[in-house]
Protein backbone atom coordinates (compact mmCIF):
# COMPACT_ATOMS: atom_id res chain seq x y z
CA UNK A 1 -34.46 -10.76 -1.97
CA UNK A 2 -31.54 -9.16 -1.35
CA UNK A 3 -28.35 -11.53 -2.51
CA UNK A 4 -25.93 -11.84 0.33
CA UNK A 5 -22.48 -10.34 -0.41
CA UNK A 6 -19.86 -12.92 -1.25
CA UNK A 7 -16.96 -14.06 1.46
CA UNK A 8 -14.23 -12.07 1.85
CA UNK A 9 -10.92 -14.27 0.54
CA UNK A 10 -8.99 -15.58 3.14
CA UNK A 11 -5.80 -13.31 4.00
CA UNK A 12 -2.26 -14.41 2.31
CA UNK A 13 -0.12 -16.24 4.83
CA UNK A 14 2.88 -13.96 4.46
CA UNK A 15 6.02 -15.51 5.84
CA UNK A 16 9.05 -13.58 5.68
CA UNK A 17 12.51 -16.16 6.10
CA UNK A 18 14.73 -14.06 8.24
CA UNK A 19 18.41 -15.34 8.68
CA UNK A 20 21.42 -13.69 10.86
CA UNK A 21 22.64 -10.37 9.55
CA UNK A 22 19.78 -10.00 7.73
CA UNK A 23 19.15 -6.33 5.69
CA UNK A 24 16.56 -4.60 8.20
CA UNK A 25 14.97 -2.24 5.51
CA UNK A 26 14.58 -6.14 3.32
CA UNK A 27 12.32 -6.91 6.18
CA UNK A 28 10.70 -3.65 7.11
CA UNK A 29 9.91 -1.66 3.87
CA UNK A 30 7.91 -4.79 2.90
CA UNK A 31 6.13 -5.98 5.92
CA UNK A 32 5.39 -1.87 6.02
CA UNK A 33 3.92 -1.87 3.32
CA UNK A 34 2.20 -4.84 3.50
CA UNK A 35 0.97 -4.09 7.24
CA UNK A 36 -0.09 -0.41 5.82
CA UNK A 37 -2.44 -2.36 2.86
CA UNK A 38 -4.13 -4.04 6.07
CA UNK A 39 -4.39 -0.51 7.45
CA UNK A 40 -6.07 1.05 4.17
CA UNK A 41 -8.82 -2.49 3.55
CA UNK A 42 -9.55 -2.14 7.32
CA UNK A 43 -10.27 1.60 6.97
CA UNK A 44 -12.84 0.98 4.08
CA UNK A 45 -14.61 -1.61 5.70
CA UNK A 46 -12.65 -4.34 4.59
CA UNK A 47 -11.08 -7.67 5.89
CA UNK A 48 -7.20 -7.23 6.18
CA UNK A 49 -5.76 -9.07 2.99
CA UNK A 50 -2.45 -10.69 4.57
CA UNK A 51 -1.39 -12.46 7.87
CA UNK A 52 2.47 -11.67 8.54
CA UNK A 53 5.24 -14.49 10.03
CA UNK A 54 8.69 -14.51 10.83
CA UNK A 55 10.15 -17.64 11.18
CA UNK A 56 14.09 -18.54 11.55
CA UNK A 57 15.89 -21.13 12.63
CA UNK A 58 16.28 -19.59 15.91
CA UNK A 59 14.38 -17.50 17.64
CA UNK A 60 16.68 -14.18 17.65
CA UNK A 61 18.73 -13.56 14.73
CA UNK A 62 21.34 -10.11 14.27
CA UNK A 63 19.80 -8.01 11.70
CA UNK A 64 22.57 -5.85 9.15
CA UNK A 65 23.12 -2.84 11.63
CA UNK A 66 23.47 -5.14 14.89
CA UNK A 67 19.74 -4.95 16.16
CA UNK A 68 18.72 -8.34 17.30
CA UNK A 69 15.64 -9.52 16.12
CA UNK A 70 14.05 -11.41 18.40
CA UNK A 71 10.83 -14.10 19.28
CA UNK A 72 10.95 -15.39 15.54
CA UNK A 73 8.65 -17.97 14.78
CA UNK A 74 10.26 -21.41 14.20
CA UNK A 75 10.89 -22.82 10.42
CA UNK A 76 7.07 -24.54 9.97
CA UNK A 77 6.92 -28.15 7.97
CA UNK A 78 4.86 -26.62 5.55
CA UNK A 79 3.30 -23.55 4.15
CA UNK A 80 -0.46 -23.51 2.79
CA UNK A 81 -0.73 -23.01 -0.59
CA UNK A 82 -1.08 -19.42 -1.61
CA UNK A 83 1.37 -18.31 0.19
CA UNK A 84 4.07 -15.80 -0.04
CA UNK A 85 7.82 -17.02 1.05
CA UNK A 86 9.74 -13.17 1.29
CA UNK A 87 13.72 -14.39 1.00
CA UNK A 88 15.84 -11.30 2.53
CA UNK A 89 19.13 -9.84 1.73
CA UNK A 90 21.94 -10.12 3.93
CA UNK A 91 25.29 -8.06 5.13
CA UNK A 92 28.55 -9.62 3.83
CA UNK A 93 30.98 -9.52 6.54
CA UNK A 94 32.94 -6.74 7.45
CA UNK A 95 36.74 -7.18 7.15
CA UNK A 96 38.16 -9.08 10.05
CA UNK A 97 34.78 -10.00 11.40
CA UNK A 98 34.87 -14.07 12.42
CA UNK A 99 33.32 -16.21 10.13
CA UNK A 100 30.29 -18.14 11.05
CA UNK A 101 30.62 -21.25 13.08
CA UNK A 102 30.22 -24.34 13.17
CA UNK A 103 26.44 -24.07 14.68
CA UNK A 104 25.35 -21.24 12.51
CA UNK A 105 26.77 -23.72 9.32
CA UNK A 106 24.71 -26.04 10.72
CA UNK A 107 22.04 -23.81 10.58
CA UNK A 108 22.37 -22.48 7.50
CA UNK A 109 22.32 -25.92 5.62
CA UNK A 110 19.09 -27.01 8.02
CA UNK A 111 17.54 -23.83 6.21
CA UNK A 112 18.85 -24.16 2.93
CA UNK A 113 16.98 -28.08 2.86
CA UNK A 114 14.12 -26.44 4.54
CA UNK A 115 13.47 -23.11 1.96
CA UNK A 116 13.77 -25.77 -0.98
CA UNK A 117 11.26 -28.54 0.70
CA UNK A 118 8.42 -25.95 1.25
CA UNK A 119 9.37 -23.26 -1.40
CA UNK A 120 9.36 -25.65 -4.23
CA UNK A 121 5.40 -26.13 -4.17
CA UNK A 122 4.66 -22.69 -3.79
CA UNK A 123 6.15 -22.04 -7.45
CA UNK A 124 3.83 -24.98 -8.73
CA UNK A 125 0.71 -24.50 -9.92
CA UNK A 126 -1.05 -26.81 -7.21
CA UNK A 127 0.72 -24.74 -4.68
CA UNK A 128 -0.30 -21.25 -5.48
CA UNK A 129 2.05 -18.93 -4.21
CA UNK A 130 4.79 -17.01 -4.15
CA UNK A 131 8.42 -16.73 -3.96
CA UNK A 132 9.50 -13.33 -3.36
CA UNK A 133 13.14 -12.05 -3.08
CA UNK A 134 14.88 -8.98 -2.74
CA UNK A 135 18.60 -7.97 -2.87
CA UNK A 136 20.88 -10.96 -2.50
CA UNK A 137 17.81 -13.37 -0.95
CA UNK A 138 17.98 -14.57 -4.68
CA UNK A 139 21.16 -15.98 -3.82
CA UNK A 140 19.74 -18.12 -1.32
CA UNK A 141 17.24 -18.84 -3.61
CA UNK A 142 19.29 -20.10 -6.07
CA UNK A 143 21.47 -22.37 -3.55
CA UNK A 144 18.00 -23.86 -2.52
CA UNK A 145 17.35 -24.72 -6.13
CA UNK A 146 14.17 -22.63 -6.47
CA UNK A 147 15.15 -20.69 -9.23
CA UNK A 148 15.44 -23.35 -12.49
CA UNK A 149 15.16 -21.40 -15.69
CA UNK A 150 13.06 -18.64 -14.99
CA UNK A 151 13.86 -15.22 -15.17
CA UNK A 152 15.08 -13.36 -12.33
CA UNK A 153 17.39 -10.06 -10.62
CA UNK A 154 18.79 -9.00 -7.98
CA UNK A 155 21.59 -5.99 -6.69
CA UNK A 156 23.42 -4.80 -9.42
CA UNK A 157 26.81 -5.70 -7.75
CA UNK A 158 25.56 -9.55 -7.52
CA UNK A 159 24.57 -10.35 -10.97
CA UNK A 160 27.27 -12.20 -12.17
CA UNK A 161 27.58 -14.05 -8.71
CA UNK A 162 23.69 -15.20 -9.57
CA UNK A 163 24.45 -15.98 -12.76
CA UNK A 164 27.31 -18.07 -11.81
CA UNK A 165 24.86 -19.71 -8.90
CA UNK A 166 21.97 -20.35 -11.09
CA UNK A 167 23.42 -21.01 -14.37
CA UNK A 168 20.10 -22.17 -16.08
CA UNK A 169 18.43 -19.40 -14.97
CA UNK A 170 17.82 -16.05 -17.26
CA UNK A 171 19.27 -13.14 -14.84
CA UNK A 172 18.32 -9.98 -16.14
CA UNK A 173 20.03 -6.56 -15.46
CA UNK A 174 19.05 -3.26 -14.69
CA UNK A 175 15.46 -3.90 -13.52
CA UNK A 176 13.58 -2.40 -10.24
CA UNK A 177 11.97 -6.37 -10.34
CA UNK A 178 11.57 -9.28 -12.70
CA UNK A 179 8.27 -11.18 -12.41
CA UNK A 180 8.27 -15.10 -13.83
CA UNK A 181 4.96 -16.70 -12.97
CA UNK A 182 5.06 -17.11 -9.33
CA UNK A 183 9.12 -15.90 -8.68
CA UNK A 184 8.99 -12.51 -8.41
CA UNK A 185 12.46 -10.88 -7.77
CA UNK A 186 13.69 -7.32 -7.29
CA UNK A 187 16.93 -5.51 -6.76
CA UNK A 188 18.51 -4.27 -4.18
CA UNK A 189 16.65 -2.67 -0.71
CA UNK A 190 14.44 -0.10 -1.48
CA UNK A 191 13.40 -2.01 -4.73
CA UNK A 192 11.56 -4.56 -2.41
CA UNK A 193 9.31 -1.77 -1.60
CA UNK A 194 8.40 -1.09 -5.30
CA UNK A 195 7.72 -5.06 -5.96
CA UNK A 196 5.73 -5.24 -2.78
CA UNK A 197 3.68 -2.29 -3.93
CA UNK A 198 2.96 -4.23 -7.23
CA UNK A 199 2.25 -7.04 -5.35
CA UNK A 200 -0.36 -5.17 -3.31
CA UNK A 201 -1.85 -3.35 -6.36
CA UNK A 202 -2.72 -7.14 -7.75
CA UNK A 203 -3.80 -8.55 -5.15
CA UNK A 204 -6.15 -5.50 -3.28
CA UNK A 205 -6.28 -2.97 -6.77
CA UNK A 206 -4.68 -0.06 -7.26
CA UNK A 207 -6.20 2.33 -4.84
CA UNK A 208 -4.70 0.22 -1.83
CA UNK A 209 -1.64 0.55 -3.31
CA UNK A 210 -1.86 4.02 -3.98
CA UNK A 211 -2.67 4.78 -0.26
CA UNK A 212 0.16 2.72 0.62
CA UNK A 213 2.56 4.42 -1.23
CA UNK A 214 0.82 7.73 -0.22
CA UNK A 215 1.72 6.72 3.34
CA UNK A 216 4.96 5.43 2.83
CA UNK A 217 5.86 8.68 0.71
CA UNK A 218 7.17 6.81 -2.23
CA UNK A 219 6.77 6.82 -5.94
CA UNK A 220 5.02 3.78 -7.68
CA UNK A 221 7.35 2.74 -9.95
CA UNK A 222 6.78 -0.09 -12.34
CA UNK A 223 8.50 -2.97 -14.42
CA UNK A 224 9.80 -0.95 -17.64
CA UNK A 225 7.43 -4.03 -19.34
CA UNK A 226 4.51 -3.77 -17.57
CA UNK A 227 1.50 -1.94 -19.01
CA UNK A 228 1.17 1.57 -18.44
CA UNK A 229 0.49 2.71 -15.06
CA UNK A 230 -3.48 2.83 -14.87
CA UNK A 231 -5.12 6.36 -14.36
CA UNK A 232 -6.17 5.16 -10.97
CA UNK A 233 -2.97 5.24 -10.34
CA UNK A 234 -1.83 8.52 -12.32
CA UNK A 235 -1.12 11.66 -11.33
CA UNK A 236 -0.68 10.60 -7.42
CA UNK A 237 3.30 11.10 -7.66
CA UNK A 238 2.39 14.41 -5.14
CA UNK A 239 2.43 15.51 -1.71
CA UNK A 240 -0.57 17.75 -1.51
CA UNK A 241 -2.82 16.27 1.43
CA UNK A 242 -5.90 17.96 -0.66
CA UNK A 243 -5.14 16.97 -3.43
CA UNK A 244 -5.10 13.69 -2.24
CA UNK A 245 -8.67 13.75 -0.79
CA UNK A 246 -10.41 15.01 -3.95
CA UNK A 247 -8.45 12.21 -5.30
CA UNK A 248 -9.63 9.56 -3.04
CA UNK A 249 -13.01 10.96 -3.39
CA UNK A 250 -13.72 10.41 -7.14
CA UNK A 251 -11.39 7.00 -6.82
CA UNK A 252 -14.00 5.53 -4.16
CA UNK A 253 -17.24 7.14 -5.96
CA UNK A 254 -16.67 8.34 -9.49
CA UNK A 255 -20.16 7.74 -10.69
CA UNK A 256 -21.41 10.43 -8.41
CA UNK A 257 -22.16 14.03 -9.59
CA UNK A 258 -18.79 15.80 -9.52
CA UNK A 259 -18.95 19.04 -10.03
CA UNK A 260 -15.68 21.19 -9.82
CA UNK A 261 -17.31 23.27 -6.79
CA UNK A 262 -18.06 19.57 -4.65
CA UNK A 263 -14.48 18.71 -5.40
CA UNK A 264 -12.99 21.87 -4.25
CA UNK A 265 -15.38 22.05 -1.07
CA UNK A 266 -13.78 18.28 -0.62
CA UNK A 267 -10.69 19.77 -0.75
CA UNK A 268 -12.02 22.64 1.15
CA UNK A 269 -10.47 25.33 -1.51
CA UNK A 270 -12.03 27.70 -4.26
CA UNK A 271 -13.19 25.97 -7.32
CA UNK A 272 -10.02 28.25 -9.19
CA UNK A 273 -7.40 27.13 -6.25
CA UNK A 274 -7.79 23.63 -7.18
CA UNK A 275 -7.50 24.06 -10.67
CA UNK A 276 -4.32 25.56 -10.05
CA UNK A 277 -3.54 22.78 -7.60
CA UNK A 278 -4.27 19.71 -10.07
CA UNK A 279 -2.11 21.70 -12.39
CA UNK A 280 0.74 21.97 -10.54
CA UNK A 281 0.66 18.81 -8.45
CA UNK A 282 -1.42 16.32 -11.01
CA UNK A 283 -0.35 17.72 -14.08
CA UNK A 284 -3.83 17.50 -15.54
CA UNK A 285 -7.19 19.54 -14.83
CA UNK A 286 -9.61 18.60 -12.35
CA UNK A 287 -12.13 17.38 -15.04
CA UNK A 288 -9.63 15.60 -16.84
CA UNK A 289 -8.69 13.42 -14.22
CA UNK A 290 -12.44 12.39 -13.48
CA UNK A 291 -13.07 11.67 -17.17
CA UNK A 292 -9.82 9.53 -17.41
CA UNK A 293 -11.18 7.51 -13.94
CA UNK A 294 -14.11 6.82 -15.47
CA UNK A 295 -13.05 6.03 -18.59
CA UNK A 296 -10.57 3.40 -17.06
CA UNK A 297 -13.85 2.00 -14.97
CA UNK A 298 -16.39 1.96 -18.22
CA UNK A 299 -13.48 0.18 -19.90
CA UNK A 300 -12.94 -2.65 -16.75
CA UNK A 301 -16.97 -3.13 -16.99
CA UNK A 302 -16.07 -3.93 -20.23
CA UNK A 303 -13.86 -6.14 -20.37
CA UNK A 304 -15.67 -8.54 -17.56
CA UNK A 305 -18.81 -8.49 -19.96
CA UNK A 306 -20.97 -5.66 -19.15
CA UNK A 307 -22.83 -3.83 -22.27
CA UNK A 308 -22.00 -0.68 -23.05
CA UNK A 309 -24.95 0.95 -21.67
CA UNK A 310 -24.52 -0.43 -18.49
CA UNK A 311 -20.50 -0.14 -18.39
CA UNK A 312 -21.05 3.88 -18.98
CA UNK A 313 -23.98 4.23 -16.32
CA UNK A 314 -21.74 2.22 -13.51
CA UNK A 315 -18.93 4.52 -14.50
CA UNK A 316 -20.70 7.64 -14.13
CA UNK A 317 -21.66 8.57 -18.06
CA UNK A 318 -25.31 10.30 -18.60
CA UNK A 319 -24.94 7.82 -21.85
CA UNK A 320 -23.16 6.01 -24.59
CA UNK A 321 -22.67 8.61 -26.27
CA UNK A 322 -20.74 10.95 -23.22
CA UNK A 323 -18.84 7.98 -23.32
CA UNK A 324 -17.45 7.88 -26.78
CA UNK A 325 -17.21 12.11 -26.45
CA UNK A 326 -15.31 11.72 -23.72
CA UNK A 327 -12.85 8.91 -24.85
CA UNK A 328 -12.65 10.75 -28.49
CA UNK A 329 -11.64 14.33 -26.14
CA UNK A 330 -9.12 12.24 -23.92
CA UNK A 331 -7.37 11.01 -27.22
CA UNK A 332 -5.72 13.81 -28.22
């Protein structure tokens, strides 16, 4: 009897905290990429992994290049566990621009008691989640007291006001993001594209977040103290639409017989074309690159308790033996 494949998890409940003036690309390069993740599961078959929300404390807030935002969500009592809380950066006033108002005071303490009632379970191990900021949304952070002595960044320009804000916490400079359990904090704009890719990569693997960043036409950068990038990742830092397909090809099916001619027909080139291509796009050879997939997939059998018989045959060795060849080859 066929056993019945398991339930797919239940998408992350994704709310993004979105205050007045808030930095538009802080809301839209993540919620891209996070949308675009959805995109790539749903094209494989797969049930989206994340449910997006807005929610403010009023329904239309003025994002940081005067485009309203508008029919956001409410501030909800509570947030399941699991859940990811994104905390935006926000536009400093311009020179002579009024300050806020009474009203929007109001509403900024009302939001400032709210982020700390339902943001303080998600960093505890009962709640699950996540607290995610980028630019100065580590600021608010820290004024909601969510911060304590973990380790965090944020713009370059606003360390010292964080550390002055959070002075238990351990602020630490020149980093794309800082990850400290469940906080997980990144520098300014763009670099809250780069933590949402990581987040993606370890929450849907790293093919999902390769075609995400493939879409978004952005490099995968890492943590400078995070392992190396994996080989499923490697080598994608390119352009080259066909290369990209051979790519996904072996990525989705490397046990399968792949000869250089079915890769170039994939790539619908000459077998010699795309050895020039993988050398000038991938840096590596076409071979190369399918040994050093495999070798990371043997290796992930591996370590979740296959033997190595059966670790070699899943990832697409003849034998053991191949196996150790190949690894020995790749080594030098």
């Amino acid at each position: 009897m066929r056993t019945p494949a398991p339930p797919a998890a239940a998408p992350v409940d994704v709310v993004f905290l979105v205050q007045p003036r808030a930095l538009l690309l802080d809301l839209a390069g993540p919620a891209e990429a996070l949308r675009l993740a959805n995109q790539a599961l749903q094209r494989r078959g797969q049930a989206p992994a994340f449910h997006l929300r807005f929610v403010a404390a009023r329904s239309a807030a003025p994002s940081s290049v005067g485009l309203t935002l508008g029919e956001l969500a409410p501030l909800p009592d509570r947030l399941p566990p699991g859940s990811w809380l994104f905390l935006l950066g926000c536009r400093h006033l311009h020179p002579g621009e009024a300050s806020p108002g009474s009203a929007e005071r109001a509403e900024q303490i009302r939001t400032l008691r709210w982020l700390h009632d339902v943001g303080a379970p998600l960093l505890t191990p009962e709640g699950a989640g996540r607290v995610v900021t980028i630019c100065s949304g580590a600021l608010l952070a820290a004024e909601a007291g969510l911060l304590g002595r973990r380790r965090c960044t944020t713009h370059h320009e606003l360390l010292d006001e964080l550390r002055r804000q959070a002075p238990a916490a351990e602020v630490v400079d020149n980093r794309v993001f800082v990850l400290d359990g469940p906080l997980a904090s990144s520098a300014g704009i763009t670099a809250g594209i780069d933590l949402t890719l990581h987040l993606i990569q370890a929450r849907c693997g790293d093919a999902i977040a390769a075609a995400v960043a493939q879409t978004m036409v952005v490099y995968l950068r890492r943590n400078p103290h995070d392992p190396e990038l994996s080989p499923l990742l490697a080598h994608r830092h390119h352009l080259h639409p066909a290369l990209h397909r051979v790519q996904d090809a072996v990525c989705a099916r490397p046990a399968e017989d792949w000869s250089l001619d079915r890769m170039a027909a994939v790539a619908h080139v000459t077998p010699r074309h795309l050895g020039r291509l993988f050398g000038e796009h991938a840096g590596t050879t076409p071979l190369r690159y399918l040994q050093s997939i495999r070798l990371e997939l043997a290796e992930r059998a591996r370590q979740q308790g296959a033997s190595l018989a059966d670790a070699a045959e899943r990832a697409g060795f003849s034998s053991e033996q191949q196996w150790r060849r190949t690894r020995r080859s790749l080594a030098h």
